[in-house]
C-alpha atoms as a PDB file:
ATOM      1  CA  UNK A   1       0.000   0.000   0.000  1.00  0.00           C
ATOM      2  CA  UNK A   2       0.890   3.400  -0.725  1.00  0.00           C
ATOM      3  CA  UNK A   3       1.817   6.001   1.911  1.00  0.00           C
ATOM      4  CA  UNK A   4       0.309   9.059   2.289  1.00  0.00           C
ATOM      5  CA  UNK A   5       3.188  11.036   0.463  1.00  0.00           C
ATOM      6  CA  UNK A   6       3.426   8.513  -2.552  1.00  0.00           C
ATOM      7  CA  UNK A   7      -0.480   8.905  -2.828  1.00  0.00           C
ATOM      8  CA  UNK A   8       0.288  12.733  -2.767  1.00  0.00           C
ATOM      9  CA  UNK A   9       3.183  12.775  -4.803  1.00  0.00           C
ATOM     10  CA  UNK A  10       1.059  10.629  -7.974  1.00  0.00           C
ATOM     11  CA  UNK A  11      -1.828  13.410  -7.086  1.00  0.00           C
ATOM     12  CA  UNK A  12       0.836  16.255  -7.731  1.00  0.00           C
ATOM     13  CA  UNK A  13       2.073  15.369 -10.689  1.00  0.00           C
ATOM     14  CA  UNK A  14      -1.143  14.026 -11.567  1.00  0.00           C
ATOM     15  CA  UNK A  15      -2.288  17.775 -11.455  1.00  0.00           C
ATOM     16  CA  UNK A  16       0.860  18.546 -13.126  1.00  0.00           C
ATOM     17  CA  UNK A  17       0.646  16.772 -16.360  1.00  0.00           C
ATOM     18  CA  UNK A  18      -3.475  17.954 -16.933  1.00  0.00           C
ATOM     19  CA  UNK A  19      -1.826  21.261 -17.082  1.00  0.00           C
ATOM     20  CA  UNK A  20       0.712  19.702 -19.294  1.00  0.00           C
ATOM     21  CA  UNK A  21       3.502  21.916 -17.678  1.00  0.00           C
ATOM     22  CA  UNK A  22       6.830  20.178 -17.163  1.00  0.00           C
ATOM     23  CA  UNK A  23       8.672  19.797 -13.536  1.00  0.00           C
ATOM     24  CA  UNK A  24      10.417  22.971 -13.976  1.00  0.00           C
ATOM     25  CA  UNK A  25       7.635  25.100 -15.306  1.00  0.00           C
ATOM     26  CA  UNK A  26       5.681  23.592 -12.339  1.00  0.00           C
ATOM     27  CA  UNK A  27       8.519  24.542 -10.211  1.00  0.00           C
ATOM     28  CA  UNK A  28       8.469  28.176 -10.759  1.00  0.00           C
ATOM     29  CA  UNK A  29       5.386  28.810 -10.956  1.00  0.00           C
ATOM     30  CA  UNK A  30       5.606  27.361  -7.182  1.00  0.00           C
ATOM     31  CA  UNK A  31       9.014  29.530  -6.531  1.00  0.00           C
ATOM     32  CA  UNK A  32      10.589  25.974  -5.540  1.00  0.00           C
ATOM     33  CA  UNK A  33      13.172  24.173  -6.917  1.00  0.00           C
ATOM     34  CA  UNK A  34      12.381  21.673  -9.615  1.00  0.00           C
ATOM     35  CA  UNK A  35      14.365  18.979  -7.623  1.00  0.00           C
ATOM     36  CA  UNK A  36      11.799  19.536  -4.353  1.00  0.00           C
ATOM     37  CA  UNK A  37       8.339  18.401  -7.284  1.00  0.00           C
ATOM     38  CA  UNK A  38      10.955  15.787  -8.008  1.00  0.00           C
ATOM     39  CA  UNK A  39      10.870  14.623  -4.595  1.00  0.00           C
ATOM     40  CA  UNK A  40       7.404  15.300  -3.471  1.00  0.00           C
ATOM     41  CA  UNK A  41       6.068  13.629  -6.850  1.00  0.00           C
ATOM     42  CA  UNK A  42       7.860  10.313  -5.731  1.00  0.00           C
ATOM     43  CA  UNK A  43       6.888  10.427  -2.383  1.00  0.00           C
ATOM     44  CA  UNK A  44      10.662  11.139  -0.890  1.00  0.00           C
ATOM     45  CA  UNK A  45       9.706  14.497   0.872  1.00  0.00           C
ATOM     46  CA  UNK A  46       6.603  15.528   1.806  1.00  0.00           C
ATOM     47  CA  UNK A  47       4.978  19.140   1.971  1.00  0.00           C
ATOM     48  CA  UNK A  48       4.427  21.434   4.830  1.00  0.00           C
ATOM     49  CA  UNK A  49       1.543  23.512   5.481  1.00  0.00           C
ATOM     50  CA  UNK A  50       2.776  26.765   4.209  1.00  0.00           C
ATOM     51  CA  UNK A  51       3.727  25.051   0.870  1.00  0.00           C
ATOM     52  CA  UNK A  52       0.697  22.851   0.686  1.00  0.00           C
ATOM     53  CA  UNK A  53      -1.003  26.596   0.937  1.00  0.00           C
ATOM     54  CA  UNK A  54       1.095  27.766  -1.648  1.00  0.00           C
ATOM     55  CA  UNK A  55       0.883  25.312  -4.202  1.00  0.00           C
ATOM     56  CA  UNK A  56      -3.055  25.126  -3.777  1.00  0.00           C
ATOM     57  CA  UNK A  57      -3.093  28.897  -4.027  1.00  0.00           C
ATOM     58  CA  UNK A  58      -0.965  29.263  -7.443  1.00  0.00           C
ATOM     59  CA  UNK A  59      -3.098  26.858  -8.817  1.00  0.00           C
ATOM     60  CA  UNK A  60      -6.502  28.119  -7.886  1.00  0.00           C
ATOM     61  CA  UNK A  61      -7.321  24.624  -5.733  1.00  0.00           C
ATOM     62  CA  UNK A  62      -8.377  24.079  -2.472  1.00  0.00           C
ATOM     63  CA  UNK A  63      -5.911  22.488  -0.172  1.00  0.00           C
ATOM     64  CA  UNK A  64      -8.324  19.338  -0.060  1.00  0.00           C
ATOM     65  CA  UNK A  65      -8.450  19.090  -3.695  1.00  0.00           C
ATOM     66  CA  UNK A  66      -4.912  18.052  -3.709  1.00  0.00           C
ATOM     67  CA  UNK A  67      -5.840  14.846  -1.560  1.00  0.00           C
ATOM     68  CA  UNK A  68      -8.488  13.733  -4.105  1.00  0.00           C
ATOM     69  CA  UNK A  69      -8.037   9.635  -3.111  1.00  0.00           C
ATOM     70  CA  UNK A  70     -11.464   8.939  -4.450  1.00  0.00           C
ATOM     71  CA  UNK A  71     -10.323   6.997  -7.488  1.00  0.00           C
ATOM     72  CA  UNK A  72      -9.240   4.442  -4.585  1.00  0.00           C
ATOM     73  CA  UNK A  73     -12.564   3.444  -2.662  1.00  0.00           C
ATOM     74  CA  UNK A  74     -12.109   0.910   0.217  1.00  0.00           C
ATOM     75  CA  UNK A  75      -9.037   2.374   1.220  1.00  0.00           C
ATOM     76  CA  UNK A  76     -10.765   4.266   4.482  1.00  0.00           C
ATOM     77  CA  UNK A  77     -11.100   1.920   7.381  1.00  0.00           C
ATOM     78  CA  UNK A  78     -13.999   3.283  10.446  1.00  0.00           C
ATOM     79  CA  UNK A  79     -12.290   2.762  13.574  1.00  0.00           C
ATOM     80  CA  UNK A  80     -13.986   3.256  16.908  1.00  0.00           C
ATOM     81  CA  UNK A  81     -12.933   4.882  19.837  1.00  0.00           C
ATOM     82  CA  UNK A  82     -13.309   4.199  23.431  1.00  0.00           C
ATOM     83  CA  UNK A  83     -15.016   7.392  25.185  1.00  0.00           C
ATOM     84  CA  UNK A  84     -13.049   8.191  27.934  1.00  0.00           C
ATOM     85  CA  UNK A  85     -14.813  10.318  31.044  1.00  0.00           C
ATOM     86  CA  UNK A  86     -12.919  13.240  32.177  1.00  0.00           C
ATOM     87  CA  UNK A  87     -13.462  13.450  36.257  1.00  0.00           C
ATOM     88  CA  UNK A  88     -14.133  17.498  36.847  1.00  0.00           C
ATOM     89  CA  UNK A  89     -12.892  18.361  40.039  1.00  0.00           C
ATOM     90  CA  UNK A  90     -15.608  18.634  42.815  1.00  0.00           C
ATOM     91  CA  UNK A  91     -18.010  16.623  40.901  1.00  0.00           C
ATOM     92  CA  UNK A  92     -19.837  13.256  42.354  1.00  0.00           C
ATOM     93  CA  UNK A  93     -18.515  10.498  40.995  1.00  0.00           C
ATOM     94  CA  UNK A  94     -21.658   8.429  41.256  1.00  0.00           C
ATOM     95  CA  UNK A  95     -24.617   9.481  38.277  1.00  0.00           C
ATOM     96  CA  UNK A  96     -27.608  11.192  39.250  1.00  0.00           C
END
């Protein structure tokens, strides 16, 4: 299975090649170098928050749009949590 920066990486340049821009047109229109797309296209590095802001924002996407998974359904497991009760100071412990 893929981890989250591959999936992001094939997303990027995904994204990249509809625009049919290569890595270092893609690059500057970013202001990085075209050896950082390198690297978050195959999943060695991934992005921060300011760039994932940045890239969304030079190409006129939402942040989310650049985790589009959907063409992989079944990949999202439910998991359930067990609620655990705070204890507030001064309160009874025993339910009214």
């Amino acid at each position: 299975m893929a981890t989250l920066k591959q999936q992001f990486g094939a997303r990027l340049r995904s994204i990249r090649l509809e625009r049919r821009v290569t890595q270092d047109e893609f690059a500057e229109l970013l202001g990085v170098s075209s050896d950082f797309i390198s690297n978050l296209e195959r999943g060695i590095n991934g992005p921060s928050f300011d760039v994932l802001e940045v890239i969304a924002g030079r190409l006129s996407m939402e942040v989310g749009d650049l985790f589009d998974f959907s063409a992989q359904p079944g990949t999202r497991k439910r998991v359930k949590l067990p609620r655990k009760r705070t204890r507030v100071p001064g309160e009874d412990s025993r339910r009214r």
